[in-house]
Protein backbone atom coordinates (compact mmCIF):
# COMPACT_ATOMS: atom_id res chain seq x y z
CA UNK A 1 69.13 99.07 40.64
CA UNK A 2 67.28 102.09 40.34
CA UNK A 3 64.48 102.90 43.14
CA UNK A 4 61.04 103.86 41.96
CA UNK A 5 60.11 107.39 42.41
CA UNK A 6 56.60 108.67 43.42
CA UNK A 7 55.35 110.61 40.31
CA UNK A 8 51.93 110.99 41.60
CA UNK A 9 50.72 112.75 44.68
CA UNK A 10 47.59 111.86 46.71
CA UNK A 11 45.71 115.34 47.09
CA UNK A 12 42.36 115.98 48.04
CA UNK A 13 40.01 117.92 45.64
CA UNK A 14 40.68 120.52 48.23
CA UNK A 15 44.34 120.32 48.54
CA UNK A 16 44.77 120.36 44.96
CA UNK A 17 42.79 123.64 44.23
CA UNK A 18 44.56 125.42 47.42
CA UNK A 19 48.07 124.69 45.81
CA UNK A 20 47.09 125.44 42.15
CA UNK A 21 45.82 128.63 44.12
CA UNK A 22 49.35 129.21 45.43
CA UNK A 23 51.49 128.66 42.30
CA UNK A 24 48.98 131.42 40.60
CA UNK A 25 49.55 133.65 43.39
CA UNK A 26 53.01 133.21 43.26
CA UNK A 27 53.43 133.72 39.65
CA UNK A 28 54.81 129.87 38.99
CA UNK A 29 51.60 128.76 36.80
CA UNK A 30 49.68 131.36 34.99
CA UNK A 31 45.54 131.15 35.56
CA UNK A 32 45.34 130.93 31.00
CA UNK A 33 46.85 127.91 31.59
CA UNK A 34 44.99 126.21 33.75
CA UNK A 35 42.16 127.25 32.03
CA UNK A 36 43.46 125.88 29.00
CA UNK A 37 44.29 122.43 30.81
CA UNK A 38 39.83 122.63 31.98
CA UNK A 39 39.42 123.33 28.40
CA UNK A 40 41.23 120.22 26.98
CA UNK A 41 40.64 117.91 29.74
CA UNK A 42 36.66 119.05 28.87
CA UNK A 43 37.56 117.92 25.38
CA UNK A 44 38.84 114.79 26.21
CA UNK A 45 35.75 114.10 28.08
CA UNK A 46 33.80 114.90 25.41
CA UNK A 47 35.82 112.86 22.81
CA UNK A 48 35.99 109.63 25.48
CA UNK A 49 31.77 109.78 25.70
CA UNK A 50 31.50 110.12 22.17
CA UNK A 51 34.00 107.04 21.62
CA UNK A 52 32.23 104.79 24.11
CA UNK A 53 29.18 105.70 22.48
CA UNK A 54 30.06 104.69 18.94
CA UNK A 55 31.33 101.48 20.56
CA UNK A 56 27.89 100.83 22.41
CA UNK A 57 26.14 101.18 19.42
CA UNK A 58 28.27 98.80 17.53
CA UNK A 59 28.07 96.42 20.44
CA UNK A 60 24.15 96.19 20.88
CA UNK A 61 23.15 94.18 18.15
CA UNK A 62 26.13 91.44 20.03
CA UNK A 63 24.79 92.01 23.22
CA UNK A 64 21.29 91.56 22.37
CA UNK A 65 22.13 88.85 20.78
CA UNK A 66 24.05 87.57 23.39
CA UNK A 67 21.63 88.22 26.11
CA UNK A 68 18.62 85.93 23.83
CA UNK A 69 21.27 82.82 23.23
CA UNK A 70 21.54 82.92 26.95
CA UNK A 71 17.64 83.52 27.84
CA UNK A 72 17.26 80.42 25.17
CA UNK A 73 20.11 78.11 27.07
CA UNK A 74 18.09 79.05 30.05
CA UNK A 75 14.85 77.78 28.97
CA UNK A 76 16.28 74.80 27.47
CA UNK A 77 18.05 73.91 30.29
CA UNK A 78 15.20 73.96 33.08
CA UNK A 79 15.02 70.65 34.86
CA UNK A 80 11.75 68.79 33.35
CA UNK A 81 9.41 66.52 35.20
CA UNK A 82 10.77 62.77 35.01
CA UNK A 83 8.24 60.82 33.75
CA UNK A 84 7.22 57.72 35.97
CA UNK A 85 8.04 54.13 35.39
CA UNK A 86 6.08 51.11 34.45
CA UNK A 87 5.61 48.57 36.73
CA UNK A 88 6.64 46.00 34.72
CA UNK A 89 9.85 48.47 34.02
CA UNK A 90 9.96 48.70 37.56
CA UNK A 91 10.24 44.81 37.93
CA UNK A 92 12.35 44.69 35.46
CA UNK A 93 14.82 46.71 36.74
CA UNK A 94 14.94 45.39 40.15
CA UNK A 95 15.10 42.17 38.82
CA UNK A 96 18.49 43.45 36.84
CA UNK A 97 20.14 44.50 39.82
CA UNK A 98 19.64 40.80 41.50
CA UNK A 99 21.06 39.05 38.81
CA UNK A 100 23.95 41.62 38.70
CA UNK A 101 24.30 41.28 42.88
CA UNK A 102 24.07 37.40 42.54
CA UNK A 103 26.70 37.30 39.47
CA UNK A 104 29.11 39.93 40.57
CA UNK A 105 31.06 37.15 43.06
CA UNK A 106 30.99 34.04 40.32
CA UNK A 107 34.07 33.43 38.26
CA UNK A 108 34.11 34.24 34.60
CA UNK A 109 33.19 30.07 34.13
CA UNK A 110 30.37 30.48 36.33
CA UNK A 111 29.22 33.95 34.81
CA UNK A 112 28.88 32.43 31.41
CA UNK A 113 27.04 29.36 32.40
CA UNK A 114 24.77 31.80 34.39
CA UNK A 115 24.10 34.11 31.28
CA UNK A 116 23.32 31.01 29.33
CA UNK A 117 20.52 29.83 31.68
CA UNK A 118 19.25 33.20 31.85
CA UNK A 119 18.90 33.16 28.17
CA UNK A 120 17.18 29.72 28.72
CA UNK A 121 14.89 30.09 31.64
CA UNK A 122 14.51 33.82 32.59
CA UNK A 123 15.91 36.14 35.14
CA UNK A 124 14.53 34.40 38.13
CA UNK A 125 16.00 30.97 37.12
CA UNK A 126 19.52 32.64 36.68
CA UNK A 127 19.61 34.50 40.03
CA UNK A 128 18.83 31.23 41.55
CA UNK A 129 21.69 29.10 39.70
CA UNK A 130 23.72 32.11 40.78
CA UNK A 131 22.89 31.86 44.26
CA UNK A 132 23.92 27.94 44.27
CA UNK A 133 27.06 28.36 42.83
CA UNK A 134 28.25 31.35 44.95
């Protein structure tokens, strides 16, 4: 298996201008080139800018978009004041959860004679039968 070679060196901005320095000196990299390479890396710059602006400018109308759906889930989805019970709701409510506590340890038998009296008599009258049977 082949090893990976290190294409890439890590050079400080310093480094890197003190050995470009040395190959122009030396006659290994001519000084038109390199300015040629600032010219077209200047370019590509230039092009890159003008690319991400042409896609911003396509994008806002999204985004803006975007950014109101979620301003309008937001809103929508702000906890509200609960509004209060009755107190007959109230009653009624707490009265459910006897009957269901009284009824929950009956047999099915003794459940549906239950739910009959309750249709009968009430609530009260049920929870009581419950309460003898259990």
């Amino acid at each position: 298996m082949r090893r990976k070679t290190k294409k890439e060196l890590r050079l400080t901005a310093e480094h890197a201008a003190y050995a470009l320095q040395m190959l122009i000196q030396d006659g290994k990299v001519a000084a038109g080139d390199v300015q040629r390479a600032l010219r077209r890396r200047e370019a590509v710059i230039r092009d890159l800018r003008e690319r991400l602006e042409a896609l911003e400018a396509a994008a806002a109308p999204v985004a803006r978009r975007l950014v109101a759906d979620g301003r309008r889930q937001m809103r929508a989805a702000a906890p509200r004041a609960r509004k209060a019970i009755t107190r007959a709701q109230r009653i009624a409510r707490q009265a459910q959860g006897r009957y269901l506590a009284a009824v929950r340890r009956l047999s099915k038998d003794a459940r549906l004679k239950v739910r009959d009296i309750r249709l009968k008599s009430g609530v009260e009258a049920a929870i009581r039968a419950a309460k003898k049977m259990a």
